[in-house]
PDB file of N, CA and C in Angstrom:
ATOM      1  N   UNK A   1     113.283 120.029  83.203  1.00  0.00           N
ATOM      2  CA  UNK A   1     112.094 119.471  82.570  1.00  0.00           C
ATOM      3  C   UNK A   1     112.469 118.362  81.595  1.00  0.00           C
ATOM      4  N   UNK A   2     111.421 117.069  81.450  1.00  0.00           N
ATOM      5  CA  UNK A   2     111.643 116.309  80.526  1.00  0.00           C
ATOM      6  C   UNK A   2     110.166 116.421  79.484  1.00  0.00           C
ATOM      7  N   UNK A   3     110.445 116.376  78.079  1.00  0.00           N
ATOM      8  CA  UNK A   3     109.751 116.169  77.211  1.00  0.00           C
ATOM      9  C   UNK A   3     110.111 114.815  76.611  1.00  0.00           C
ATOM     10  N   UNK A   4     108.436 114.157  76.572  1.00  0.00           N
ATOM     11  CA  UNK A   4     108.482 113.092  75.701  1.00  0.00           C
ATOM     12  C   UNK A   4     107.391 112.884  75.025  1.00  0.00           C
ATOM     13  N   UNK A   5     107.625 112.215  73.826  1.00  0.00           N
ATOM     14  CA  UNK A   5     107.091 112.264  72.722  1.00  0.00           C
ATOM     15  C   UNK A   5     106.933 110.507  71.866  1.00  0.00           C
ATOM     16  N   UNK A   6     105.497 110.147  72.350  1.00  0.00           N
ATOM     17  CA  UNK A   6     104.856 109.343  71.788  1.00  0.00           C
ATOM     18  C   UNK A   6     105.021 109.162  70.160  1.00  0.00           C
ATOM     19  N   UNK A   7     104.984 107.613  69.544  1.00  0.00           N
ATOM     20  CA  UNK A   7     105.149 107.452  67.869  1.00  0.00           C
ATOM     21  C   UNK A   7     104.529 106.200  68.273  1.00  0.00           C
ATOM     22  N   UNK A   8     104.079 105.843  66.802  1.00  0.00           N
ATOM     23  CA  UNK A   8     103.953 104.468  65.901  1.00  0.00           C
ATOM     24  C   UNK A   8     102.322 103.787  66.591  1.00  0.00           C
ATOM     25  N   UNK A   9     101.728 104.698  67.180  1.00  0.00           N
ATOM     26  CA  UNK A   9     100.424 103.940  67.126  1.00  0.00           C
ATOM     27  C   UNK A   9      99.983 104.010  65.927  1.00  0.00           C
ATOM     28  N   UNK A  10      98.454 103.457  65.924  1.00  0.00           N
ATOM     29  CA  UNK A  10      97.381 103.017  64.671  1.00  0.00           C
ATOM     30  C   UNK A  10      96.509 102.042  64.971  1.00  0.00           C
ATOM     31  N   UNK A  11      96.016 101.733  63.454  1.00  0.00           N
ATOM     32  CA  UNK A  11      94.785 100.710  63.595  1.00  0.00           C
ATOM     33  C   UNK A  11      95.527  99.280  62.980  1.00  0.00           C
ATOM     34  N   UNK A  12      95.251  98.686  63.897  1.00  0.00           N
ATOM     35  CA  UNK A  12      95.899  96.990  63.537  1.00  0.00           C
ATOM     36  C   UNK A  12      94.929  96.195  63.471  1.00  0.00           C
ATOM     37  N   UNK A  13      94.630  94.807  62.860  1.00  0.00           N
ATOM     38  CA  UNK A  13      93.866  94.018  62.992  1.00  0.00           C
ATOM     39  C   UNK A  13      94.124  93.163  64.513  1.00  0.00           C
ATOM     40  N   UNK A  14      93.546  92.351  64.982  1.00  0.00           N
ATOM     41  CA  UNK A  14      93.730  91.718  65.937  1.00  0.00           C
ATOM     42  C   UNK A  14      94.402  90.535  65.934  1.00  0.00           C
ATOM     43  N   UNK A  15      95.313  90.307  66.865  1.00  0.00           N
ATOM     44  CA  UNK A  15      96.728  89.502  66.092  1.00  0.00           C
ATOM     45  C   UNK A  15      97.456  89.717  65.467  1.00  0.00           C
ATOM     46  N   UNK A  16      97.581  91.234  65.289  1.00  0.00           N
ATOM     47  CA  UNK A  16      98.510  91.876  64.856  1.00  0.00           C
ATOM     48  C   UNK A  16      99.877  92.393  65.595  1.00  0.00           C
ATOM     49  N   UNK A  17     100.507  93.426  65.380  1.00  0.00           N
ATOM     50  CA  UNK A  17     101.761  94.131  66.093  1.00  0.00           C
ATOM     51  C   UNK A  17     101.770  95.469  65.530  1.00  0.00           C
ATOM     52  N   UNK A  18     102.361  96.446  67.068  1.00  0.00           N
ATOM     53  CA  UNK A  18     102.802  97.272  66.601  1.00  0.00           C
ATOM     54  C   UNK A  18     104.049  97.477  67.568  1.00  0.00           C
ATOM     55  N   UNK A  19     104.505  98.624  67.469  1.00  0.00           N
ATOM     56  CA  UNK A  19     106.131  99.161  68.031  1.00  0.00           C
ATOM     57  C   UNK A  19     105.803 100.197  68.240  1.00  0.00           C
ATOM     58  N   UNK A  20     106.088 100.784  69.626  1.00  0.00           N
ATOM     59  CA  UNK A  20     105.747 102.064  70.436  1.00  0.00           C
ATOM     60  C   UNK A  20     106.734 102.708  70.251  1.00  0.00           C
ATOM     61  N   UNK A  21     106.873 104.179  70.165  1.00  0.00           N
ATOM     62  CA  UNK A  21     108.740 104.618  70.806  1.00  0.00           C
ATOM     63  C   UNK A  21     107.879 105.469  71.503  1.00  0.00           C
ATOM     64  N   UNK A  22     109.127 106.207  72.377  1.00  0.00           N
ATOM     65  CA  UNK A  22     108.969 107.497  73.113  1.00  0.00           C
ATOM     66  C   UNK A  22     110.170 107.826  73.023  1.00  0.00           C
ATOM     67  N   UNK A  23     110.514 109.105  72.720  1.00  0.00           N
ATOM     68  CA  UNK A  23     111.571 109.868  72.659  1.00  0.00           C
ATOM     69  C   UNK A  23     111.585 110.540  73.532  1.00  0.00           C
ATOM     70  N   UNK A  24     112.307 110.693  74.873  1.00  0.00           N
ATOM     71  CA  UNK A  24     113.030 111.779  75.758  1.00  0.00           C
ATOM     72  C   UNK A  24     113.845 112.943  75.269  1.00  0.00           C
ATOM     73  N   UNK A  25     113.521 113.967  76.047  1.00  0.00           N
ATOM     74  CA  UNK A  25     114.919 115.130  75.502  1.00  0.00           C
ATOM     75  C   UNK A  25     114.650 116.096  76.862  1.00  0.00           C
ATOM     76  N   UNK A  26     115.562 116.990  77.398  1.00  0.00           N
ATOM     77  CA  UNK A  26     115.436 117.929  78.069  1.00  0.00           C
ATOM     78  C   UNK A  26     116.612 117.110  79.810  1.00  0.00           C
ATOM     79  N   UNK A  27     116.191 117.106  80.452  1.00  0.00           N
ATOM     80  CA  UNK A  27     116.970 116.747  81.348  1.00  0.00           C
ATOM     81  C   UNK A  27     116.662 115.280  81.874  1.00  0.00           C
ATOM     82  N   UNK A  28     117.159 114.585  80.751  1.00  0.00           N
ATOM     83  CA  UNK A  28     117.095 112.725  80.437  1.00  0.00           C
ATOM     84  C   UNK A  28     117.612 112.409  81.375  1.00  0.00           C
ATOM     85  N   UNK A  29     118.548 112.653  82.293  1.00  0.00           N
ATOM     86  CA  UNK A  29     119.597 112.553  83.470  1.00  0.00           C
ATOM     87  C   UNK A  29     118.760 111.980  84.841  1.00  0.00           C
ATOM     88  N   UNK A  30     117.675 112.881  84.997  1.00  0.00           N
ATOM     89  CA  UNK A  30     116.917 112.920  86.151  1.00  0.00           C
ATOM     90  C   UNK A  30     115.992 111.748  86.087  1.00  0.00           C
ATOM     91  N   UNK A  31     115.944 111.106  84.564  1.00  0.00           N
ATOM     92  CA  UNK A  31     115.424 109.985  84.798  1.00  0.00           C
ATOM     93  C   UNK A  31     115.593 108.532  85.062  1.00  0.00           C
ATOM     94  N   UNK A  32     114.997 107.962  86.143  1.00  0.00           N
ATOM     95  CA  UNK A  32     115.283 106.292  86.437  1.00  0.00           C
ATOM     96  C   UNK A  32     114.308 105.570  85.713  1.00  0.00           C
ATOM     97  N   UNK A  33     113.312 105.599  85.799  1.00  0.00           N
ATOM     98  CA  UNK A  33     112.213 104.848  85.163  1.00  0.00           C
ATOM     99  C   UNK A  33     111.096 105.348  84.513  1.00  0.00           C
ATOM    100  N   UNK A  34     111.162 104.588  83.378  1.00  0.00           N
ATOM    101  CA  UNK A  34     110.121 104.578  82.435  1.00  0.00           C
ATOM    102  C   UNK A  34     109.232 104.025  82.257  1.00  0.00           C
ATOM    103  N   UNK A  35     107.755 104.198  82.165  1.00  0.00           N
ATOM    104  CA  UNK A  35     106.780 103.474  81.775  1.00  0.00           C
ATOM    105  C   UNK A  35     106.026 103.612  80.730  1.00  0.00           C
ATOM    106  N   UNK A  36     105.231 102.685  80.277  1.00  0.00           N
ATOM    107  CA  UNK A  36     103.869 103.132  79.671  1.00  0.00           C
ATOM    108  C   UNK A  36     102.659 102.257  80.044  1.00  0.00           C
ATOM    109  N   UNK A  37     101.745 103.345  79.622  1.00  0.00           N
ATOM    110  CA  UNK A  37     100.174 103.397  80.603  1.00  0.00           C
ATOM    111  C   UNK A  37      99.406 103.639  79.119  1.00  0.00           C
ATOM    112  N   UNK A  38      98.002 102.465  79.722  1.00  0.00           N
ATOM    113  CA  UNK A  38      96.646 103.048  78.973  1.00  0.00           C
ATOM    114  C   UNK A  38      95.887 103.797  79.340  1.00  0.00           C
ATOM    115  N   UNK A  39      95.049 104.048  78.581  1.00  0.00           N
ATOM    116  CA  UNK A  39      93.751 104.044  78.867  1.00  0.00           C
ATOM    117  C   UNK A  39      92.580 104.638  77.896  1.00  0.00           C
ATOM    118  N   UNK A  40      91.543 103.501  78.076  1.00  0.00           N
ATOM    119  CA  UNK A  40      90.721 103.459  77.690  1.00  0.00           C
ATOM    120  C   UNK A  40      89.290 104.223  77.710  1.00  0.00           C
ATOM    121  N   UNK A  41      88.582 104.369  76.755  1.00  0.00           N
ATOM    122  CA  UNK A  41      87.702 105.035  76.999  1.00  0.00           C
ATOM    123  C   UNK A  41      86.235 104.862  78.506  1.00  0.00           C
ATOM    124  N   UNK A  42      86.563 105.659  79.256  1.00  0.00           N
ATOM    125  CA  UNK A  42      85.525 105.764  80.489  1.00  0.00           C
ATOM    126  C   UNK A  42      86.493 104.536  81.550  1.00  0.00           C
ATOM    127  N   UNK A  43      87.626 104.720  81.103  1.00  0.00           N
ATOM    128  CA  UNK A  43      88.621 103.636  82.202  1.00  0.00           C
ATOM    129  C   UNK A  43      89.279 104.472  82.803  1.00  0.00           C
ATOM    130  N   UNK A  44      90.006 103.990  83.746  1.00  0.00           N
ATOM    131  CA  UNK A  44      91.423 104.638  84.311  1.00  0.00           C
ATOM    132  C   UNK A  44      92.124 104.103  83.536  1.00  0.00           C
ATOM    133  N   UNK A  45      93.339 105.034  83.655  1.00  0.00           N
ATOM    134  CA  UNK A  45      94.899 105.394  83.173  1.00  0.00           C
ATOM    135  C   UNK A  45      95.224 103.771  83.754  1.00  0.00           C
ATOM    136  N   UNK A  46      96.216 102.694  83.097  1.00  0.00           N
ATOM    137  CA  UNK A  46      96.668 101.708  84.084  1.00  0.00           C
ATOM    138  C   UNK A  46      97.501 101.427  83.434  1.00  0.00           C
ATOM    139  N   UNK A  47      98.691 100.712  84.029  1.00  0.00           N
ATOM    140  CA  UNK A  47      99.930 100.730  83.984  1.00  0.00           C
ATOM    141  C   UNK A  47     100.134  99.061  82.982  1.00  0.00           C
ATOM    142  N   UNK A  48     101.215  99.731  82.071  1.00  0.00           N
ATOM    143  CA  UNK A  48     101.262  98.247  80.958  1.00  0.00           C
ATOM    144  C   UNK A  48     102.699  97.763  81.815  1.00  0.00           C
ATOM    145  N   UNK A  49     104.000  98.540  81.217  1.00  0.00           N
ATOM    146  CA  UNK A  49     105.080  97.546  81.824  1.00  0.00           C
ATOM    147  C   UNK A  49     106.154  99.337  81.783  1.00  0.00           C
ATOM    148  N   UNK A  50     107.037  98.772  82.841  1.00  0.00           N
ATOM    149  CA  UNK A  50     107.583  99.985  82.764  1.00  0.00           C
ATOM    150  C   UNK A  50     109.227  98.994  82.810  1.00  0.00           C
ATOM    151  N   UNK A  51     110.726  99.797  82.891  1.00  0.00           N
ATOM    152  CA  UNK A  51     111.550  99.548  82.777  1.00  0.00           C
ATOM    153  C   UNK A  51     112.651 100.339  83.648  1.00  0.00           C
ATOM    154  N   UNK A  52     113.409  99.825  84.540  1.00  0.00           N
ATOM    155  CA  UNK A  52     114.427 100.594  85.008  1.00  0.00           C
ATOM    156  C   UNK A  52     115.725 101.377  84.073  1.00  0.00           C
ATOM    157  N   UNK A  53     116.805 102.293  84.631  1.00  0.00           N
ATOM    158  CA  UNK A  53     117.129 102.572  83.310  1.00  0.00           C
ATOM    159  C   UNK A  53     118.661 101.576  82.921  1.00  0.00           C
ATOM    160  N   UNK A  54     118.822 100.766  83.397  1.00  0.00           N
ATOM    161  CA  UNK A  54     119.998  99.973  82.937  1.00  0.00           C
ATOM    162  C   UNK A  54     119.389  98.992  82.340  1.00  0.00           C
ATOM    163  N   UNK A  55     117.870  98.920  82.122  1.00  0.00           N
ATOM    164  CA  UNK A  55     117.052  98.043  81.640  1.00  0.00           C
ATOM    165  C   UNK A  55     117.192  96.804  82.696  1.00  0.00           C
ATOM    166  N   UNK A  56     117.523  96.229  83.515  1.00  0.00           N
ATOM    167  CA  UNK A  56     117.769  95.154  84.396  1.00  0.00           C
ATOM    168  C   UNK A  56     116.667  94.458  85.639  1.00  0.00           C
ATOM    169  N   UNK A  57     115.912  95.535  85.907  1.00  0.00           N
ATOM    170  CA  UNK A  57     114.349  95.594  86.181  1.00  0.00           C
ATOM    171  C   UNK A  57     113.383  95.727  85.475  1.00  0.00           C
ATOM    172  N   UNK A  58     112.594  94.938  85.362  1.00  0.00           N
ATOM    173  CA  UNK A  58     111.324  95.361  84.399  1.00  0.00           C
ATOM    174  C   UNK A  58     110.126  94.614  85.136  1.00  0.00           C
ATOM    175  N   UNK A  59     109.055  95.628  85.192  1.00  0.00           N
ATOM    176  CA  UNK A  59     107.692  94.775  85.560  1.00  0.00           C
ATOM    177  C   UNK A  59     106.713  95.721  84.210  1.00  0.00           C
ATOM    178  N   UNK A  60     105.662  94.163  84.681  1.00  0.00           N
ATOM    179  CA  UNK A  60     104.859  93.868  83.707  1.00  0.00           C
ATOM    180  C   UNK A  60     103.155  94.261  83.975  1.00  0.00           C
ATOM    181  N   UNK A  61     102.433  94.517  83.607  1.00  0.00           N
ATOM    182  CA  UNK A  61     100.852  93.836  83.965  1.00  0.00           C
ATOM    183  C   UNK A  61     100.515  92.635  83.552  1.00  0.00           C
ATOM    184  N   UNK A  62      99.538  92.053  84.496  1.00  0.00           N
ATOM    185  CA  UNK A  62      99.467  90.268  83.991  1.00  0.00           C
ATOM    186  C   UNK A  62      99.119  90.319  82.713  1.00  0.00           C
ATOM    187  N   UNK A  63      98.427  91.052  82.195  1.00  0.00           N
ATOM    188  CA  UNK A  63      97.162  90.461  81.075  1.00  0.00           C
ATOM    189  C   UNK A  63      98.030  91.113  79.994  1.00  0.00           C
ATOM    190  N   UNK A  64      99.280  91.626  79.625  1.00  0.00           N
ATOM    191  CA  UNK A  64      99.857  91.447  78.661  1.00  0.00           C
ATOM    192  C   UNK A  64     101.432  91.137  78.826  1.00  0.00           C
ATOM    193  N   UNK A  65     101.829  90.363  79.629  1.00  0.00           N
ATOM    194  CA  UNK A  65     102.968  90.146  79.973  1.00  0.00           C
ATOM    195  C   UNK A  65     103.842  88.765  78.975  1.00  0.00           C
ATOM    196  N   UNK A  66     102.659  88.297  78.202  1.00  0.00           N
ATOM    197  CA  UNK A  66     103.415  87.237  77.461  1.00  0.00           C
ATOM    198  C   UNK A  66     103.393  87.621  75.694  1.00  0.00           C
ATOM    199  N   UNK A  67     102.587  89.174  75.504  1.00  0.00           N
ATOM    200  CA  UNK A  67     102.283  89.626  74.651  1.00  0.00           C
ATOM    201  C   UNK A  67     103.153  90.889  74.069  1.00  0.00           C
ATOM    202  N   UNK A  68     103.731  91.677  75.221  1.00  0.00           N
ATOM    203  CA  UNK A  68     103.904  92.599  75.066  1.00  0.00           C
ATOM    204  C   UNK A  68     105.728  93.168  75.569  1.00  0.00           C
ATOM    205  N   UNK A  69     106.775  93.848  74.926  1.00  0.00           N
ATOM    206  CA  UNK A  69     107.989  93.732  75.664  1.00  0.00           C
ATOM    207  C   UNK A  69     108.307  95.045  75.683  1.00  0.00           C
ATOM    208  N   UNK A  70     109.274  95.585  76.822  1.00  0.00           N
ATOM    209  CA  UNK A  70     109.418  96.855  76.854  1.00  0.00           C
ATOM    210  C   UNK A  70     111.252  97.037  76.434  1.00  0.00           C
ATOM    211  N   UNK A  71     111.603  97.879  76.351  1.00  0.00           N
ATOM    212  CA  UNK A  71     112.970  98.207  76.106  1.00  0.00           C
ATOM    213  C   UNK A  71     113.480  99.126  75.955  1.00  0.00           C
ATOM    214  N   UNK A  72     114.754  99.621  76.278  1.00  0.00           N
ATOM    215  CA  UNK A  72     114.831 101.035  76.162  1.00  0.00           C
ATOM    216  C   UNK A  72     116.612 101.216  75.661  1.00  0.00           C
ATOM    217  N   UNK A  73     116.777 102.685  74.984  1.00  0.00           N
ATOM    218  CA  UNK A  73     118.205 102.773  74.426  1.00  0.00           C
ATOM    219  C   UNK A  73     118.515 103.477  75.074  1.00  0.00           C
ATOM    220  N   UNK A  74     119.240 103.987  75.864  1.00  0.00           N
ATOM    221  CA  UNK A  74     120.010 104.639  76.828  1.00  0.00           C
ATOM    222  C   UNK A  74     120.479 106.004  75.700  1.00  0.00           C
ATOM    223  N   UNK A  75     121.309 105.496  74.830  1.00  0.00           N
ATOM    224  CA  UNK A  75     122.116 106.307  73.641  1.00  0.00           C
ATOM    225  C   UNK A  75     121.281 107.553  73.289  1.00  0.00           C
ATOM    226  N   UNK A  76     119.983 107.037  72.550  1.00  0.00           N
ATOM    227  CA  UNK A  76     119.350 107.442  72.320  1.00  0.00           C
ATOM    228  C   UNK A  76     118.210 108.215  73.135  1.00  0.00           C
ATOM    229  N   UNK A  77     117.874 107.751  74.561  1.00  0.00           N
ATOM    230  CA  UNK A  77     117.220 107.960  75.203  1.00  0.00           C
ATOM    231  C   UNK A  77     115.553 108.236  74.901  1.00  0.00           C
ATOM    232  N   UNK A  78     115.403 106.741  74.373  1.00  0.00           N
ATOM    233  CA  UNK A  78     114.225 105.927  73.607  1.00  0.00           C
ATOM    234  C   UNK A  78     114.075 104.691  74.611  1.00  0.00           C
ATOM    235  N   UNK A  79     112.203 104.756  74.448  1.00  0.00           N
ATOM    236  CA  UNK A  79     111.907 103.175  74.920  1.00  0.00           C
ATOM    237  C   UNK A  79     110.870 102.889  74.098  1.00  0.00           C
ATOM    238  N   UNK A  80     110.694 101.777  73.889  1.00  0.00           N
ATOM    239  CA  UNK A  80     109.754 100.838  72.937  1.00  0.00           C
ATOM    240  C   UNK A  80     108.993 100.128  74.337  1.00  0.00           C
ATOM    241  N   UNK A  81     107.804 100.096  73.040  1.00  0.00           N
ATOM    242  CA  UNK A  81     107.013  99.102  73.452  1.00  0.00           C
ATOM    243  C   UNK A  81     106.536  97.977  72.152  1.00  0.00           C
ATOM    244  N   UNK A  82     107.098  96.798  72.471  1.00  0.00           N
ATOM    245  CA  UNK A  82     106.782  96.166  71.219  1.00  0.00           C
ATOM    246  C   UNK A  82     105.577  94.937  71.673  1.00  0.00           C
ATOM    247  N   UNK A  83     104.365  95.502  70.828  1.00  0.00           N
ATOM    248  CA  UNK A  83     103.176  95.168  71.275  1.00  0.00           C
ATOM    249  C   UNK A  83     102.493  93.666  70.016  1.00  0.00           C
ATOM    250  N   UNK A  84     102.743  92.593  70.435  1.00  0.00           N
ATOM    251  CA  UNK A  84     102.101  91.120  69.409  1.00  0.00           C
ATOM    252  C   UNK A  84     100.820  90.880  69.964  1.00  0.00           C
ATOM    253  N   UNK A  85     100.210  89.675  69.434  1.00  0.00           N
ATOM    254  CA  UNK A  85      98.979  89.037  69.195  1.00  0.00           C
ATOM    255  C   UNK A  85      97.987  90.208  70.090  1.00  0.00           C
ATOM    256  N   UNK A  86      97.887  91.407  69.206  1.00  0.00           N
ATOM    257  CA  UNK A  86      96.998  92.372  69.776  1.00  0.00           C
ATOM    258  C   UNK A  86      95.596  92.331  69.529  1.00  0.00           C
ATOM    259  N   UNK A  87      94.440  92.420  71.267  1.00  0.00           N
ATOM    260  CA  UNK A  87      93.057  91.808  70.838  1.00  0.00           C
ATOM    261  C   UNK A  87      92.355  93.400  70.688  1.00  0.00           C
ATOM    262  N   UNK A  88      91.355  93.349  71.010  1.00  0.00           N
ATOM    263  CA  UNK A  88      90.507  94.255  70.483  1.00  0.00           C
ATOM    264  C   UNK A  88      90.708  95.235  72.086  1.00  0.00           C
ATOM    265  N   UNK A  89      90.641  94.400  73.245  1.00  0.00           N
ATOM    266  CA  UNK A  89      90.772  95.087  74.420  1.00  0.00           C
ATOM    267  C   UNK A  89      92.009  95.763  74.841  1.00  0.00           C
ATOM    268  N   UNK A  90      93.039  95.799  73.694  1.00  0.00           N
ATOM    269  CA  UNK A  90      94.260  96.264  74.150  1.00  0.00           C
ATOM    270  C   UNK A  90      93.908  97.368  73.226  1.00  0.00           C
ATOM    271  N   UNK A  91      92.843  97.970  73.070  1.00  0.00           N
ATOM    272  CA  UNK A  91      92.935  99.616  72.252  1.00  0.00           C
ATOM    273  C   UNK A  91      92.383 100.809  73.371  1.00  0.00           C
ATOM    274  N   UNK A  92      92.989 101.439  73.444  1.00  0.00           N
ATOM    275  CA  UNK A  92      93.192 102.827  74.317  1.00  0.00           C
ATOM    276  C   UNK A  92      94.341 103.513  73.893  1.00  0.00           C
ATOM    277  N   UNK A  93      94.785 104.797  74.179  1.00  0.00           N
ATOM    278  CA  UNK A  93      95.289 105.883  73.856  1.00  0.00           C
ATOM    279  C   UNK A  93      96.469 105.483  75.208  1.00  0.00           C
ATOM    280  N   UNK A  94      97.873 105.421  74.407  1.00  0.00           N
ATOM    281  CA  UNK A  94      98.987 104.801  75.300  1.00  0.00           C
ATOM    282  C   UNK A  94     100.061 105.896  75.208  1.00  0.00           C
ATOM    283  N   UNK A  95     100.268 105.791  76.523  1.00  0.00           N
ATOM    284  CA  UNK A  95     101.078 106.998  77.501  1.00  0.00           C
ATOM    285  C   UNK A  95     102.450 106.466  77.611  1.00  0.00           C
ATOM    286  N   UNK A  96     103.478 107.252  77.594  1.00  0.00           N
ATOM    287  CA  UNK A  96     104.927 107.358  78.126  1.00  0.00           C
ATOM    288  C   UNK A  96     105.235 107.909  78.975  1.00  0.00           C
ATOM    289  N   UNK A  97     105.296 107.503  80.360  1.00  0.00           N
ATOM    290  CA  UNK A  97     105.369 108.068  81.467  1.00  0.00           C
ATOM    291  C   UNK A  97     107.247 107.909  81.619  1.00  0.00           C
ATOM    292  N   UNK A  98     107.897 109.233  82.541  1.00  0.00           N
ATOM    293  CA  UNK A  98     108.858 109.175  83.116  1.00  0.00           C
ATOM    294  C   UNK A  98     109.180 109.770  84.514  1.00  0.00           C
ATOM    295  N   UNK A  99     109.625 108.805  85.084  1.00  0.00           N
ATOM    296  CA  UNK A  99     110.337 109.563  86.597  1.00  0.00           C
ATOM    297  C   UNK A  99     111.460 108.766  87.552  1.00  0.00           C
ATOM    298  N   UNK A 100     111.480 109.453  88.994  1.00  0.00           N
ATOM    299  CA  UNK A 100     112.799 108.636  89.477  1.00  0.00           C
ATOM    300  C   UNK A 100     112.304 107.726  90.172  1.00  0.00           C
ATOM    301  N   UNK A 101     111.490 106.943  90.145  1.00  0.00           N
ATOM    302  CA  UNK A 101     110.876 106.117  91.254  1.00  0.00           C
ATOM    303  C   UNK A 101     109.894 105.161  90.010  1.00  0.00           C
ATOM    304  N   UNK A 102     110.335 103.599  91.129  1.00  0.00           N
ATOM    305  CA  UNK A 102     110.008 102.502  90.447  1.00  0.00           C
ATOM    306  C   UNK A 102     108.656 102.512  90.810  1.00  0.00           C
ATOM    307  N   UNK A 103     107.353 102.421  89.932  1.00  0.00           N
ATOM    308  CA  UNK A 103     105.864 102.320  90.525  1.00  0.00           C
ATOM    309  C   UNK A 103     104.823 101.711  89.140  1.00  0.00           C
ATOM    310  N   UNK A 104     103.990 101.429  89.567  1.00  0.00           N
ATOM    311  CA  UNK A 104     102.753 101.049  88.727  1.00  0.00           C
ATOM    312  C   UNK A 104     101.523 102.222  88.906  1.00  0.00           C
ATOM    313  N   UNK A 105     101.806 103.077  89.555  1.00  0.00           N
ATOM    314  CA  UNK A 105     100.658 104.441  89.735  1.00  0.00           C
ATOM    315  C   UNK A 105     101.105 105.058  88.894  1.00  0.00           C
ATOM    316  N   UNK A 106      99.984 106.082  87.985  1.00  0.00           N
ATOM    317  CA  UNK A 106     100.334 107.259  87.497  1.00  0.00           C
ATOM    318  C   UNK A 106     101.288 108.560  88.630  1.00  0.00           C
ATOM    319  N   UNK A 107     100.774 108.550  89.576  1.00  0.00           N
ATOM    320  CA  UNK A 107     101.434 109.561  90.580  1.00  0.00           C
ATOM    321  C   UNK A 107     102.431 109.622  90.985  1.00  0.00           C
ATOM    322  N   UNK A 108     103.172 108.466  90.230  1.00  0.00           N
ATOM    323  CA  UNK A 108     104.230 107.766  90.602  1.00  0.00           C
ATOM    324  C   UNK A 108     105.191 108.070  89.692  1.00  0.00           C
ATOM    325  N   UNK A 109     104.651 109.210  88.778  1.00  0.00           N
ATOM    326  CA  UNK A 109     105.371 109.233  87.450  1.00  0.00           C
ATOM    327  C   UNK A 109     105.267 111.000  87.251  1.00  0.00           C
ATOM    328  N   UNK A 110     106.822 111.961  86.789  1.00  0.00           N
ATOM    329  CA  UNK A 110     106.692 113.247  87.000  1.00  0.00           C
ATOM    330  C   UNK A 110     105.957 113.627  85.563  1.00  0.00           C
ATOM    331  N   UNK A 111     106.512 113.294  84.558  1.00  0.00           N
ATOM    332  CA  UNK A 111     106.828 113.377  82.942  1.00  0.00           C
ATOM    333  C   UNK A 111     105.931 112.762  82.323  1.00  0.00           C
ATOM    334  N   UNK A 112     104.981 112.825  81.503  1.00  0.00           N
ATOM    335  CA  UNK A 112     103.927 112.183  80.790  1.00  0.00           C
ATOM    336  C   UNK A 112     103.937 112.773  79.129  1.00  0.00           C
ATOM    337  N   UNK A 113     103.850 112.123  78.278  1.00  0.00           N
ATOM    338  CA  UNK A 113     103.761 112.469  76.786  1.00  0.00           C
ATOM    339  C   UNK A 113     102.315 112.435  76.569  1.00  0.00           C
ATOM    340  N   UNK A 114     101.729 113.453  75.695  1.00  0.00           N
ATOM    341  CA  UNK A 114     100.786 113.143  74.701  1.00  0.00           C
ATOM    342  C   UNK A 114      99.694 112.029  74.402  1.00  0.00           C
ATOM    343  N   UNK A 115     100.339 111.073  74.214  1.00  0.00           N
ATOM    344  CA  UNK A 115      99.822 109.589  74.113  1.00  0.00           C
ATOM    345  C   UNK A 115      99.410 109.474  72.795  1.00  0.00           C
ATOM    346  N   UNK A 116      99.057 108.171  72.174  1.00  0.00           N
ATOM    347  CA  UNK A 116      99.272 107.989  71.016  1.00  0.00           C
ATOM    348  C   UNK A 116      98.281 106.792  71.041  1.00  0.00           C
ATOM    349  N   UNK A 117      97.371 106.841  69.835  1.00  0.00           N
ATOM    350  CA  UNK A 117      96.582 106.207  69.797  1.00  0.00           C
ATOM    351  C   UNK A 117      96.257 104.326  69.135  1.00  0.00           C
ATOM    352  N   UNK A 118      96.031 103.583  69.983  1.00  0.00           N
ATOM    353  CA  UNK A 118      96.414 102.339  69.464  1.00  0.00           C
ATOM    354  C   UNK A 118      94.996 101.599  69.172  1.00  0.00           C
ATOM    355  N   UNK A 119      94.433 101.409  68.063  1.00  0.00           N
ATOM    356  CA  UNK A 119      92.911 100.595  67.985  1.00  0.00           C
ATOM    357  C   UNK A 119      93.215  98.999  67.190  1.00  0.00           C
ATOM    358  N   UNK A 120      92.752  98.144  67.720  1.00  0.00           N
ATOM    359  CA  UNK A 120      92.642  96.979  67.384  1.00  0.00           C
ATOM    360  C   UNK A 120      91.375  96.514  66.813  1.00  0.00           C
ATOM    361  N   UNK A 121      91.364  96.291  65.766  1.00  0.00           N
ATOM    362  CA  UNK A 121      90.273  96.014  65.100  1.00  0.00           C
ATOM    363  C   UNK A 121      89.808  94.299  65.395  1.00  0.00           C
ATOM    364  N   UNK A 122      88.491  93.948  65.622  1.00  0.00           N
ATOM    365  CA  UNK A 122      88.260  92.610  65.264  1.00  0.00           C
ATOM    366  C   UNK A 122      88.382  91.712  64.234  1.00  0.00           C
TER     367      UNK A 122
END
């Protein structure tokens, strides 16, 4: 089993920043890829940017791909999400997904955290 554990959401103004972590623990081994996912109220779950684990692959979603960067510490077996010029539509409750397979589906993912709440104020 892997446990992970969502940090560092809140309420930001718009054009603001914040810094995601997720902390892994339990059998970190079994994992290749990491993601994180929104979602919004009366939305689907959808996929922000996820990361392979040598970090050397990374995909994005369009609509925050010049906004938003993913990264991850191996050592530590931590990934960030470091989130800039944040609008009002980037607030939903954001997920840390993990598993062995590269995807943009939730189903695509074994390991899911909690999620952590991100609101952007106008």
């Amino acid at each position: 089993q892997v446990h992970l554990v969502e940090s560092g959401g809140g309420l930001v103004q718009a054009g603001g920043s914040l810094r995601l972590s997720c902390a892994a623990s339990g059998r970190t081994s079994s994992i290749y890829f990491m993601a994180w996912f929104r979602q919004a109220p009366g939305k689907e779950r959808e996929f922000v940017q996820g990361i392979s684990k040598s970090g050397g692959t990374r995909h994005s979603a369009p609509s925050v791909k010049d906004r938003f960067t993913i990264s991850r510490d191996n050592v530590n077996n931590t990934v960030y999400l470091q989130m800039s010029s944040l609008k009002p539509d980037d607030t939903a409750v954001y997920y840390c997904a993990a598993g062995p397979l590269l995807g943009d589906k939730p189903a695509e993912y074994d390991y899911w955290g909690q999620g952590t709440q991100v609101t952007v104020s106008s």
